[in-house]
PDB file of N, CA and C in Angstrom:
ATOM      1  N   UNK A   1      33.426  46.368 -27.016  1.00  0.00           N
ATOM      2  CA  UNK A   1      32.256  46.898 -26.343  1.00  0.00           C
ATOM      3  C   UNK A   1      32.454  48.400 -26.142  1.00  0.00           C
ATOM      4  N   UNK A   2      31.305  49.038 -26.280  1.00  0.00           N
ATOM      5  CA  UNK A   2      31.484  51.007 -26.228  1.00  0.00           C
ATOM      6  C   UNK A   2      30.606  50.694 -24.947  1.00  0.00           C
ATOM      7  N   UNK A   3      30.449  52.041 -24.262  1.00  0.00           N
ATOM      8  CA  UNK A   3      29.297  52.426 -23.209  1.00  0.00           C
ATOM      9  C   UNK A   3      29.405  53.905 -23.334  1.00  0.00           C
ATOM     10  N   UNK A   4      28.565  54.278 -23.338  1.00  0.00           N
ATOM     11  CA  UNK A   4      28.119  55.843 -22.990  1.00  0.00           C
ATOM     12  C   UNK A   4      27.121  55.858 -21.615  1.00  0.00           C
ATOM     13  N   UNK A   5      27.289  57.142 -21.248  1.00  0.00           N
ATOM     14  CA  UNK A   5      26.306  57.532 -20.184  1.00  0.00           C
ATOM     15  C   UNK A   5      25.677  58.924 -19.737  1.00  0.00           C
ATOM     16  N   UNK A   6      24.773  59.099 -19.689  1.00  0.00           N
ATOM     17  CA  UNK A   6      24.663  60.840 -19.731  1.00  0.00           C
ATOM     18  C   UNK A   6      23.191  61.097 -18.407  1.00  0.00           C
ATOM     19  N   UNK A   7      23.207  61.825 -17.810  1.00  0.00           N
ATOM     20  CA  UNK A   7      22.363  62.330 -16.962  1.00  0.00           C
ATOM     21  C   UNK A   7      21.786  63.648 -16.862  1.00  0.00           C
ATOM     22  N   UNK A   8      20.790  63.776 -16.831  1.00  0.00           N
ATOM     23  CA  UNK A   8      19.857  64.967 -17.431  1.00  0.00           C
ATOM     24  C   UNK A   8      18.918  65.342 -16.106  1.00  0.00           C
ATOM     25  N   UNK A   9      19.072  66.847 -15.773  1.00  0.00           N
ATOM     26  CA  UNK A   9      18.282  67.507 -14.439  1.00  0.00           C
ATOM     27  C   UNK A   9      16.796  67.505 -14.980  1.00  0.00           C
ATOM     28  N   UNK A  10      16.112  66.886 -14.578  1.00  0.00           N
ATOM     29  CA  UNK A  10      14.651  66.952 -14.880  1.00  0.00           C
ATOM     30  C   UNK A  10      14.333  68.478 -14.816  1.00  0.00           C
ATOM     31  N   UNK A  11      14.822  69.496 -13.778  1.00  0.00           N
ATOM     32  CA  UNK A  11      14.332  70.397 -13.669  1.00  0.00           C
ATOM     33  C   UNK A  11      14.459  71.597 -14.709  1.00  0.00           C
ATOM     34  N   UNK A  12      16.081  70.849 -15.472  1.00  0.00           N
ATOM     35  CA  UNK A  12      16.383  71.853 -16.657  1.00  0.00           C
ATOM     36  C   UNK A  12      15.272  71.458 -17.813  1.00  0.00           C
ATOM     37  N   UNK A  13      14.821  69.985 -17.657  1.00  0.00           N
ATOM     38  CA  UNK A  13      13.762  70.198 -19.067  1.00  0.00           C
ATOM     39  C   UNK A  13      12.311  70.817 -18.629  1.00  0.00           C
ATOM     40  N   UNK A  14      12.271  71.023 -17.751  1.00  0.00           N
ATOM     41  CA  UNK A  14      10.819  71.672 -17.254  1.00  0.00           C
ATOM     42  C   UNK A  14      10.897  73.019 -18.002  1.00  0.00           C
ATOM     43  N   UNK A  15      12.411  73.644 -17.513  1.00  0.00           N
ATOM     44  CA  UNK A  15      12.833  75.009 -18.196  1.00  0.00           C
ATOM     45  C   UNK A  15      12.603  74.904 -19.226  1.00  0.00           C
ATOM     46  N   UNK A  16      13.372  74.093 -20.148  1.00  0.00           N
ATOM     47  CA  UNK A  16      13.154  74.042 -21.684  1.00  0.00           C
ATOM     48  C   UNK A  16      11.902  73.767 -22.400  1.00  0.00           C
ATOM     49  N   UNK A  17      11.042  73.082 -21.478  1.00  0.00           N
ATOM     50  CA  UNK A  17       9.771  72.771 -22.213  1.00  0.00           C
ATOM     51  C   UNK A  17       8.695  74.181 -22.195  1.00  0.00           C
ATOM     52  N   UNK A  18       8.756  74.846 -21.049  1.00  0.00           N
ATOM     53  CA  UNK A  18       8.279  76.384 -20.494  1.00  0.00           C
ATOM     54  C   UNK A  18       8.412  77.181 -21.374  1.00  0.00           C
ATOM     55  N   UNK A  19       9.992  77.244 -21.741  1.00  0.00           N
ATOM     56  CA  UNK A  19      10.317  77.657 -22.773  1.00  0.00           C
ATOM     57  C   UNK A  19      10.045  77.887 -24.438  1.00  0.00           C
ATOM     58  N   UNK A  20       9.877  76.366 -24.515  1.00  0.00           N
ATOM     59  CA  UNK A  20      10.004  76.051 -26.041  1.00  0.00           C
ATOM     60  C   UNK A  20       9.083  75.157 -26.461  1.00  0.00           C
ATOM     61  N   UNK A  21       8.680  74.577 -25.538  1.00  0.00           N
ATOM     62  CA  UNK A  21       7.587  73.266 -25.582  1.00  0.00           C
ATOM     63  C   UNK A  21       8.024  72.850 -26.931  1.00  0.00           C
ATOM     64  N   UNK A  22       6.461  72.872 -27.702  1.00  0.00           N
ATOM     65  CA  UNK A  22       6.397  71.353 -28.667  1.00  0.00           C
ATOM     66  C   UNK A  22       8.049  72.004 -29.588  1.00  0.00           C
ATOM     67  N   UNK A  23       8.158  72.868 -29.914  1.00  0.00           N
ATOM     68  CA  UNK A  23       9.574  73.232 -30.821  1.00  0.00           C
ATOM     69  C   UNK A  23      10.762  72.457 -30.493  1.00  0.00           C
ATOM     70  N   UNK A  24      10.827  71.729 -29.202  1.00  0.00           N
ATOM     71  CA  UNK A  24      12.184  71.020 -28.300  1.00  0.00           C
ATOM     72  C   UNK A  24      12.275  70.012 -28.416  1.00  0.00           C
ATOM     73  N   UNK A  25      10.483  69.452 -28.745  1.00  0.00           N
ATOM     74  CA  UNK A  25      10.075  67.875 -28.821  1.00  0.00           C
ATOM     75  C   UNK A  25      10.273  68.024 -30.462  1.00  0.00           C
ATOM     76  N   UNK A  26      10.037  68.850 -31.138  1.00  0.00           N
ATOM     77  CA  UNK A  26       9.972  68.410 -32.691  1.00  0.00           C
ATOM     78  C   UNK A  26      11.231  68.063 -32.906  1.00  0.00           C
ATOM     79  N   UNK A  27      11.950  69.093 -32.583  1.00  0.00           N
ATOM     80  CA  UNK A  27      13.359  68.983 -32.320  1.00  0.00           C
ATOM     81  C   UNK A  27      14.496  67.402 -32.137  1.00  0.00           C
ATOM     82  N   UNK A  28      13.853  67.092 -30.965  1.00  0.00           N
ATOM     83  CA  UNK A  28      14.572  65.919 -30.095  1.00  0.00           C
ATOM     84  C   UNK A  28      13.989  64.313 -30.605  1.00  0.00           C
ATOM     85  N   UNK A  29      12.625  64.616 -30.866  1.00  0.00           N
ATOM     86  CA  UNK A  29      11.621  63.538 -30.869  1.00  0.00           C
ATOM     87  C   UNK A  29      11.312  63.076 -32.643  1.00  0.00           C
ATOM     88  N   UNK A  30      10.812  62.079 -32.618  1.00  0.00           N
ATOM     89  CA  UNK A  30      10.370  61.330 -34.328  1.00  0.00           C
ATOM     90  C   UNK A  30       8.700  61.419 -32.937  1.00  0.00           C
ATOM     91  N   UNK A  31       7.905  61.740 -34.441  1.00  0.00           N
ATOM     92  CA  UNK A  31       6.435  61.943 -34.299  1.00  0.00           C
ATOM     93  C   UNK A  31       6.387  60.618 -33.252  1.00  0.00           C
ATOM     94  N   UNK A  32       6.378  59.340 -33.493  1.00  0.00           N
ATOM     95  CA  UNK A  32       5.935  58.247 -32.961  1.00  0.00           C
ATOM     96  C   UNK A  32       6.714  58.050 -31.232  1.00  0.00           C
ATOM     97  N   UNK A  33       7.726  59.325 -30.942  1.00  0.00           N
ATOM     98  CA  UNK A  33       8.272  59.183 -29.632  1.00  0.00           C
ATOM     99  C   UNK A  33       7.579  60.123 -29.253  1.00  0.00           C
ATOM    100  N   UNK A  34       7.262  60.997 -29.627  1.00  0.00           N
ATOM    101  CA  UNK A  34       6.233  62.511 -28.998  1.00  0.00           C
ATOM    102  C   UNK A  34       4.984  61.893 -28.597  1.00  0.00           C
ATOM    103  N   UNK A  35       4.408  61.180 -29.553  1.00  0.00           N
ATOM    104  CA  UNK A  35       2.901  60.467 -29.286  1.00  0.00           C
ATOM    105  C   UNK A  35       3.045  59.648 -28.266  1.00  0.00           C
ATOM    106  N   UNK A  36       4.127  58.622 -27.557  1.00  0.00           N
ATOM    107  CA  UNK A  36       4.339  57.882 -26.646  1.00  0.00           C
ATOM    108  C   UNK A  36       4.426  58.890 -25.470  1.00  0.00           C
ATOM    109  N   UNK A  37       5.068  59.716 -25.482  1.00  0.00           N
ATOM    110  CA  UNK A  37       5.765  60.787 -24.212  1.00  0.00           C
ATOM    111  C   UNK A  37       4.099  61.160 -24.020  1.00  0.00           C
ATOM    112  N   UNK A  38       3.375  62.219 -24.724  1.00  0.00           N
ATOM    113  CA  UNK A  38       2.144  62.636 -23.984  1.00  0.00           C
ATOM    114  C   UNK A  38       1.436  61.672 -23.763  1.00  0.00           C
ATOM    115  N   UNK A  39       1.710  60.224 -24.029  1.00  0.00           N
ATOM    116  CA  UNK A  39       0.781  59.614 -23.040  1.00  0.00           C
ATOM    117  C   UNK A  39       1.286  59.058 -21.630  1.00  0.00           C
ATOM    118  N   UNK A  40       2.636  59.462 -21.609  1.00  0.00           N
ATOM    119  CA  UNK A  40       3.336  59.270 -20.320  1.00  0.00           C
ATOM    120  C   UNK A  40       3.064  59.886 -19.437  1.00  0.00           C
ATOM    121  N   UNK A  41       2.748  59.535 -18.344  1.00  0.00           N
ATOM    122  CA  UNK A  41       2.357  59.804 -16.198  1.00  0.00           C
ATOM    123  C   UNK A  41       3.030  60.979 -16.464  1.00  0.00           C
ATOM    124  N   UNK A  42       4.572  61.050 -15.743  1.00  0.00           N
ATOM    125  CA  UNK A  42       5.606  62.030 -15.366  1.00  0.00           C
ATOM    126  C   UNK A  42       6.157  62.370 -16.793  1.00  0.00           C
ATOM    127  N   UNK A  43       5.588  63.367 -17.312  1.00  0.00           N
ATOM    128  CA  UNK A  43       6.186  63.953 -19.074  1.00  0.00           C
ATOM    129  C   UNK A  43       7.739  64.385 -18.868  1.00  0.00           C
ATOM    130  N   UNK A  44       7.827  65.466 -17.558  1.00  0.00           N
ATOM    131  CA  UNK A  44       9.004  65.778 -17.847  1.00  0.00           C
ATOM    132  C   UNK A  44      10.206  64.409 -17.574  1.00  0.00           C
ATOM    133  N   UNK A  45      10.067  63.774 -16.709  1.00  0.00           N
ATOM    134  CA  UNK A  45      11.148  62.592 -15.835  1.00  0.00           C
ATOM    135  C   UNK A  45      11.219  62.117 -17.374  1.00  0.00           C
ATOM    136  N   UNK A  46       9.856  61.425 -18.145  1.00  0.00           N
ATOM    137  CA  UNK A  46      10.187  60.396 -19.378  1.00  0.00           C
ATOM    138  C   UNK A  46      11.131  61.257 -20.570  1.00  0.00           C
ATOM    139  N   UNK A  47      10.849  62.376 -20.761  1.00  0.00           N
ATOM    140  CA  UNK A  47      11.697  63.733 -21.720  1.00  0.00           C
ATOM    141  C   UNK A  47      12.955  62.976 -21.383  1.00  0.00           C
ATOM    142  N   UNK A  48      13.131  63.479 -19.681  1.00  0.00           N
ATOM    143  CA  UNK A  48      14.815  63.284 -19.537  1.00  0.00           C
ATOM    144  C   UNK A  48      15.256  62.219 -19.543  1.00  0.00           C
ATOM    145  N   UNK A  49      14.366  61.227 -19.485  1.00  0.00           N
ATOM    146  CA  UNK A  49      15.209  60.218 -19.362  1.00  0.00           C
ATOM    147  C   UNK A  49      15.686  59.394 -20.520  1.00  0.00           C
ATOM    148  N   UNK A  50      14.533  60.003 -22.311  1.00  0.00           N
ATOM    149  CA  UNK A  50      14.737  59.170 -22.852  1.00  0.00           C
ATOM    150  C   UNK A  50      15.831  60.794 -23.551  1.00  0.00           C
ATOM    151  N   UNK A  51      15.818  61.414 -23.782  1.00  0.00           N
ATOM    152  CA  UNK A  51      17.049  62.357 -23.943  1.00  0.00           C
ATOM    153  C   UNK A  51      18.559  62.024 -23.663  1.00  0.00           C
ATOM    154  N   UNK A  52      18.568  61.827 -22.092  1.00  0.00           N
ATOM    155  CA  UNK A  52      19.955  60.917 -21.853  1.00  0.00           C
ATOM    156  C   UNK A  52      19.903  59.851 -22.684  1.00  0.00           C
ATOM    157  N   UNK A  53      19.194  58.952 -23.034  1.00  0.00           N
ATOM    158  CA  UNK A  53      18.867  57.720 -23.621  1.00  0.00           C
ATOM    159  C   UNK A  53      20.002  58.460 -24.881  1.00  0.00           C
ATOM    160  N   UNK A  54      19.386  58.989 -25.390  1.00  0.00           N
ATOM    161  CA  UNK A  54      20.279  59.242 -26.970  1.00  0.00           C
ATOM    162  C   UNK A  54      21.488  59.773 -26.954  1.00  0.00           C
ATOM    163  N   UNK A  55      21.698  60.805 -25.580  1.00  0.00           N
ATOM    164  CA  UNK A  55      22.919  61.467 -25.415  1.00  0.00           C
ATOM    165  C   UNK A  55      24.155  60.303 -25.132  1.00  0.00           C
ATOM    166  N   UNK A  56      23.708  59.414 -24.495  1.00  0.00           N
ATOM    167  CA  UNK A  56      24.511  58.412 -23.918  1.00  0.00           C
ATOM    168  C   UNK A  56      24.652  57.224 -25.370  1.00  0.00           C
ATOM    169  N   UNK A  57      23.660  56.690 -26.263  1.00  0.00           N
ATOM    170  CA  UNK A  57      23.650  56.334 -27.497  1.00  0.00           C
ATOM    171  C   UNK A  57      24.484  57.242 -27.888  1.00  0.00           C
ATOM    172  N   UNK A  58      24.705  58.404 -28.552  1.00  0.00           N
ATOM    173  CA  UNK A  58      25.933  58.817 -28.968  1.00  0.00           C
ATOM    174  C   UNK A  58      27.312  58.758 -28.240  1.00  0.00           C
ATOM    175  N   UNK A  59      27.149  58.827 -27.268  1.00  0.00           N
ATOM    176  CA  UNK A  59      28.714  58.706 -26.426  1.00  0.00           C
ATOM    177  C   UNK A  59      29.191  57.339 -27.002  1.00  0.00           C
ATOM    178  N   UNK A  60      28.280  56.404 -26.760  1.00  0.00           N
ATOM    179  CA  UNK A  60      28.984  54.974 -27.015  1.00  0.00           C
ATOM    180  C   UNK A  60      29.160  55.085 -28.237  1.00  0.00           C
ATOM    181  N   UNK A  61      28.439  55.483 -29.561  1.00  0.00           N
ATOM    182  CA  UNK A  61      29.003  55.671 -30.511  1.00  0.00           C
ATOM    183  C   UNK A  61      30.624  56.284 -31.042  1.00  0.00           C
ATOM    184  N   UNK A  62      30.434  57.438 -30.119  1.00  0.00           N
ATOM    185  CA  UNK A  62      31.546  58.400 -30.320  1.00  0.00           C
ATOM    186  C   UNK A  62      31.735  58.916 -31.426  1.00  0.00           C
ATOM    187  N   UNK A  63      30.434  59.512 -32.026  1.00  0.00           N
ATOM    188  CA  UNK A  63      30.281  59.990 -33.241  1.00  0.00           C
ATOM    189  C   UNK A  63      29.155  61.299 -32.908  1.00  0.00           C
ATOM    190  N   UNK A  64      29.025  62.413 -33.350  1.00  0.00           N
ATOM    191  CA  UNK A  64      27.815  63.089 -34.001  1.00  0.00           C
ATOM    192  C   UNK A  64      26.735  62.293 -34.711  1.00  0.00           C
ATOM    193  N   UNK A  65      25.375  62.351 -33.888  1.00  0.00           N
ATOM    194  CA  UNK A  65      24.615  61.667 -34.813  1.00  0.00           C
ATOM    195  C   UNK A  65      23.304  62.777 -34.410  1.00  0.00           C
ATOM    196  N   UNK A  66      22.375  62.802 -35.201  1.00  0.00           N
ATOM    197  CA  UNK A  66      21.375  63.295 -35.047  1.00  0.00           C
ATOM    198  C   UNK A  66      20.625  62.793 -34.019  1.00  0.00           C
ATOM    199  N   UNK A  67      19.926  63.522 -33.046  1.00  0.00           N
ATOM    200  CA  UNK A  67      19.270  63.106 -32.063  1.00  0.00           C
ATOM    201  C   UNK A  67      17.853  62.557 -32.647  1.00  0.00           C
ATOM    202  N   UNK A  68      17.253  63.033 -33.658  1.00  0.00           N
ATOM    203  CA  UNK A  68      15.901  62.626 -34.079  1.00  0.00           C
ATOM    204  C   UNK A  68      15.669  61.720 -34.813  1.00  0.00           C
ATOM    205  N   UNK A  69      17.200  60.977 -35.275  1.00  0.00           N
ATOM    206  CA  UNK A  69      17.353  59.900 -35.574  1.00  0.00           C
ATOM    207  C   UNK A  69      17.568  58.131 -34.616  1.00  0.00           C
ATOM    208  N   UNK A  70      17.522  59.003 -33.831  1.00  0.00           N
ATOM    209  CA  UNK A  70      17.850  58.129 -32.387  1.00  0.00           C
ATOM    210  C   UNK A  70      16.320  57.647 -31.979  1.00  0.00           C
ATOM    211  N   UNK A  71      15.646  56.708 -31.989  1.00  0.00           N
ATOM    212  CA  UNK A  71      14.700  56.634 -31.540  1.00  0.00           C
ATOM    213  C   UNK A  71      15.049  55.960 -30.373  1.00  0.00           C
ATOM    214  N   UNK A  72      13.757  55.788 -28.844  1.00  0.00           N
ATOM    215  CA  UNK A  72      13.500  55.800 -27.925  1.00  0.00           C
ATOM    216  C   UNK A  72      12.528  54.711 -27.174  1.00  0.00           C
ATOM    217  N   UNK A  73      12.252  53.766 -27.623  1.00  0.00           N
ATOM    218  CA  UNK A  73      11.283  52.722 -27.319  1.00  0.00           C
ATOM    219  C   UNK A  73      11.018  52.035 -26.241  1.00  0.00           C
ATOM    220  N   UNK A  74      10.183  51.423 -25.764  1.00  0.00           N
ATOM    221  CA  UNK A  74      10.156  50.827 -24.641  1.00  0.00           C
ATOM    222  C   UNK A  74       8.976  49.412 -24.964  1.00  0.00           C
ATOM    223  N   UNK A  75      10.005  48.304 -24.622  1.00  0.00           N
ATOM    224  CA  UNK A  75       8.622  46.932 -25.018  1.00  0.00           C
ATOM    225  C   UNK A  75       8.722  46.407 -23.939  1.00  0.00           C
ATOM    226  N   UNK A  76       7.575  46.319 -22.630  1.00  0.00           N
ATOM    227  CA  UNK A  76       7.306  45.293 -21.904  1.00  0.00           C
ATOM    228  C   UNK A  76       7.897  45.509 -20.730  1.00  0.00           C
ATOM    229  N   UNK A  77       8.308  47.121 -20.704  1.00  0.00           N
ATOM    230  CA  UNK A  77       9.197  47.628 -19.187  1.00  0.00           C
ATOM    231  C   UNK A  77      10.677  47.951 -19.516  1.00  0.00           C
ATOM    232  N   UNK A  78      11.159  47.501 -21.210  1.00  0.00           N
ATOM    233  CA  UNK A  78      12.358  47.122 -21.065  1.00  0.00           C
ATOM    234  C   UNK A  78      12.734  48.224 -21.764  1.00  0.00           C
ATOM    235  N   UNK A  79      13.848  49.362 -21.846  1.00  0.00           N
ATOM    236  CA  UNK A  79      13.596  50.407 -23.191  1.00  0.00           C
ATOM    237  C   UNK A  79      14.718  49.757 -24.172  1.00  0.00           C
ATOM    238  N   UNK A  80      14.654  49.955 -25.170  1.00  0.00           N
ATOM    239  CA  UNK A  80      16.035  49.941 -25.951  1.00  0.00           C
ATOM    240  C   UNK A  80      15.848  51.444 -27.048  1.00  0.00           C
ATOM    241  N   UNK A  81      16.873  50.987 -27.813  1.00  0.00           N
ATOM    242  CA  UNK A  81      17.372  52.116 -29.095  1.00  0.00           C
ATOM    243  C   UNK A  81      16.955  51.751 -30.517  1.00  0.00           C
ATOM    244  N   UNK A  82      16.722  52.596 -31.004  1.00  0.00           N
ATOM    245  CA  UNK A  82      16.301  52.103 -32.779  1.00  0.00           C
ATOM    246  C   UNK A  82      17.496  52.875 -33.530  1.00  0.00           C
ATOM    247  N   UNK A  83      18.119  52.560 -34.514  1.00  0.00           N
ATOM    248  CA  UNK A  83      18.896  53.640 -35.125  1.00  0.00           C
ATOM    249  C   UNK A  83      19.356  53.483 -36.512  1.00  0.00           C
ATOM    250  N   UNK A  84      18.953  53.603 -37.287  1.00  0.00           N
ATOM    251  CA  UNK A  84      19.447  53.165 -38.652  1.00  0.00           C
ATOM    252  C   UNK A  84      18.286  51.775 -39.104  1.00  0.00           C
ATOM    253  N   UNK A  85      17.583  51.246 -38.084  1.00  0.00           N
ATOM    254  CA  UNK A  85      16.869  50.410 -38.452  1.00  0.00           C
ATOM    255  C   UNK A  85      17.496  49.343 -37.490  1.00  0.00           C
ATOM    256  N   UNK A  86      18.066  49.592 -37.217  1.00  0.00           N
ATOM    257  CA  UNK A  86      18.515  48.047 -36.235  1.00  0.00           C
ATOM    258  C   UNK A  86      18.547  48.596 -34.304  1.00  0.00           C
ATOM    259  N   UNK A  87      18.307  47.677 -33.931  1.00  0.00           N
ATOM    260  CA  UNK A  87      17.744  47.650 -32.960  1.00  0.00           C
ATOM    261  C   UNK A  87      19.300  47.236 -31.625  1.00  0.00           C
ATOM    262  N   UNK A  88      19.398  48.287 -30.827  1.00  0.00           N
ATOM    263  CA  UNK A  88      20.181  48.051 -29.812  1.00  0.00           C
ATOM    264  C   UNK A  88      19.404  48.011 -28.397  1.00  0.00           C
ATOM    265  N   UNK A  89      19.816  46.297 -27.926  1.00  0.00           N
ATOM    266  CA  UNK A  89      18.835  46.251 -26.141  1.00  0.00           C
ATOM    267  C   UNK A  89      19.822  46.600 -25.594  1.00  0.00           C
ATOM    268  N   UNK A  90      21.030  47.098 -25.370  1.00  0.00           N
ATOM    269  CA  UNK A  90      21.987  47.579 -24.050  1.00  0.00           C
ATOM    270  C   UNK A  90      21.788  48.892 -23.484  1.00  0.00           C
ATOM    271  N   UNK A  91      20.296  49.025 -23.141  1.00  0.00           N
ATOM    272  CA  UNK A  91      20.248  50.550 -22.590  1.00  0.00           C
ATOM    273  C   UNK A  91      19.097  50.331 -21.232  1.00  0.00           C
ATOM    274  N   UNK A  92      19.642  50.910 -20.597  1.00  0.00           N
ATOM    275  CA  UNK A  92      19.163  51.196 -18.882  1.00  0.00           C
ATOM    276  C   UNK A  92      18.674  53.086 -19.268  1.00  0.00           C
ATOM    277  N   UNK A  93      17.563  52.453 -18.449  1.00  0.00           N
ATOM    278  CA  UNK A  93      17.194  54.391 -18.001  1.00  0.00           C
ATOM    279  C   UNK A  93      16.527  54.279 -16.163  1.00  0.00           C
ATOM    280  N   UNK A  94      17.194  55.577 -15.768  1.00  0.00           N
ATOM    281  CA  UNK A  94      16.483  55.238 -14.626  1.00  0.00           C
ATOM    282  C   UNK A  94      16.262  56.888 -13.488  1.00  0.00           C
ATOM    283  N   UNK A  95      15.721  57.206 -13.214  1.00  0.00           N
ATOM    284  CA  UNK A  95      15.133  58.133 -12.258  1.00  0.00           C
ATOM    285  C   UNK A  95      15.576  58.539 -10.997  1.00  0.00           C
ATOM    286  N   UNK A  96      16.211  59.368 -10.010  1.00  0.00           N
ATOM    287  CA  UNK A  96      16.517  59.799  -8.846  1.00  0.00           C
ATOM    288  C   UNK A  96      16.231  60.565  -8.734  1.00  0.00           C
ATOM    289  N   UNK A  97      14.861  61.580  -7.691  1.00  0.00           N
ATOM    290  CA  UNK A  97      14.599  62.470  -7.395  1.00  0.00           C
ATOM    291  C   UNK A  97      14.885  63.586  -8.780  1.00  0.00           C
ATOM    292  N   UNK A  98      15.721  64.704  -8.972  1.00  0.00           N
ATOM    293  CA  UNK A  98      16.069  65.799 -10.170  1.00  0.00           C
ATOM    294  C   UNK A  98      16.357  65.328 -11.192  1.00  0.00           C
ATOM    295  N   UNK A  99      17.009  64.077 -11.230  1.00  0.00           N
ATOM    296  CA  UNK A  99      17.708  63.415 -12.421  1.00  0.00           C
ATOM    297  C   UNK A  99      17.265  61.961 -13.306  1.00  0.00           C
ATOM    298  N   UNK A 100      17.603  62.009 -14.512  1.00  0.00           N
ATOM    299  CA  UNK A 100      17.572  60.750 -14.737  1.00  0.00           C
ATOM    300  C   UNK A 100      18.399  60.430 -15.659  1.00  0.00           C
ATOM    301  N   UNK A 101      19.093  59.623 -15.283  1.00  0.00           N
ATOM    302  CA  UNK A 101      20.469  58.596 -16.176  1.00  0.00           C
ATOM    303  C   UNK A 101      20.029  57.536 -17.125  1.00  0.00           C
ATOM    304  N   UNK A 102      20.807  57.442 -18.133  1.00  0.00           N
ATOM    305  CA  UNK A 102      20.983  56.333 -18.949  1.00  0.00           C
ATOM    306  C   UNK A 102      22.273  56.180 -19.269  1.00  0.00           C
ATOM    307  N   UNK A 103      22.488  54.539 -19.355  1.00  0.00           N
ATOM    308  CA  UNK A 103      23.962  54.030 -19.973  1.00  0.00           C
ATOM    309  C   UNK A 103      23.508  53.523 -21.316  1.00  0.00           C
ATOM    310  N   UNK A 104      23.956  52.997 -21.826  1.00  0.00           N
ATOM    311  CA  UNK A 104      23.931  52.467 -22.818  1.00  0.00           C
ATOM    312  C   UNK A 104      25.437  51.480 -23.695  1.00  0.00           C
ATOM    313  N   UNK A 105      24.829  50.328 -23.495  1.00  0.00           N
ATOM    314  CA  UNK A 105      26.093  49.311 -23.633  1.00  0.00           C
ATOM    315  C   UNK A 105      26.073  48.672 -25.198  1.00  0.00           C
ATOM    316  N   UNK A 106      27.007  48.958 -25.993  1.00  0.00           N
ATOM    317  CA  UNK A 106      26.925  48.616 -27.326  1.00  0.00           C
ATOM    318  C   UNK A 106      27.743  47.084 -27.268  1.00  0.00           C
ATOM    319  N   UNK A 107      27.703  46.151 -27.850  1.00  0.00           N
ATOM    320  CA  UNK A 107      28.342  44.709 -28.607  1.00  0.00           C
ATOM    321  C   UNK A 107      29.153  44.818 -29.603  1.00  0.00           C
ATOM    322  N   UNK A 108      30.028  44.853 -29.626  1.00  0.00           N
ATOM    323  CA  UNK A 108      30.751  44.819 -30.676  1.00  0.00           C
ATOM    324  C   UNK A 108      29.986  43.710 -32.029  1.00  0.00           C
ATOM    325  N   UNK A 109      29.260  42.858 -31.709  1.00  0.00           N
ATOM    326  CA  UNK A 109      28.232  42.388 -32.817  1.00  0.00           C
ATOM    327  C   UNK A 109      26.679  43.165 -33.210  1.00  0.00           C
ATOM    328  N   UNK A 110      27.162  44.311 -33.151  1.00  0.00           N
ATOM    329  CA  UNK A 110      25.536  45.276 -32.922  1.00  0.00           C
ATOM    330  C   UNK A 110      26.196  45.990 -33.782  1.00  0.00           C
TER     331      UNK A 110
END
């Protein structure tokens, strides 16, 4: 079993989006996670949270991987990971006031 975990200041992506907007999302995001995010309530909280999402997907990896290869999904409340085509459910995302965390728990059968 791997786990990664990474936590992201909501307030630093406010910066970065101020900054750089859609260039950060082209960047970070596959078209079909950008189109989900602007229809999201709180844009910046969902940014960070699905950002950690991938940062923490690579930790458990323990590899360099492209972030825009990392997709970001969410079915039915629940989020998981897309990556190569196969599908990982061991991922938590979650929100505290500035921040938002994700772990992400890999299977050694995944």
């Amino acid at each position: 079993m791997d786990i990664g975990i990474d936590i992201v200041d909501i307030k630093r992506i406010k910066k970065v989006m101020d900054k750089y907007g859609e260039r950060f999302l082209n960047k970070v995001f596959s078209d079909k996670e950008r189109l989900l995010l602007k229809q999201r309530k709180f844009l910046h909280e969902s940014i960070a949270g699905r950002f950690a999402a991938k940062e923490a997907f690579i930790k458990a990896k323990g590899m360099r991987l492209p972030l825009k290869e990392i997709y970001v999904f969410q079915r039915i409340g629940k989020p998981y990971i897309e990556y190569r085509g196969k599908i990982y459910k061991g991922l938590s995302i979650s929100h505290e006031r500035d921040y938002a965390v994700a772990m992400v728990v890999i299977h050694e059968d995944e």
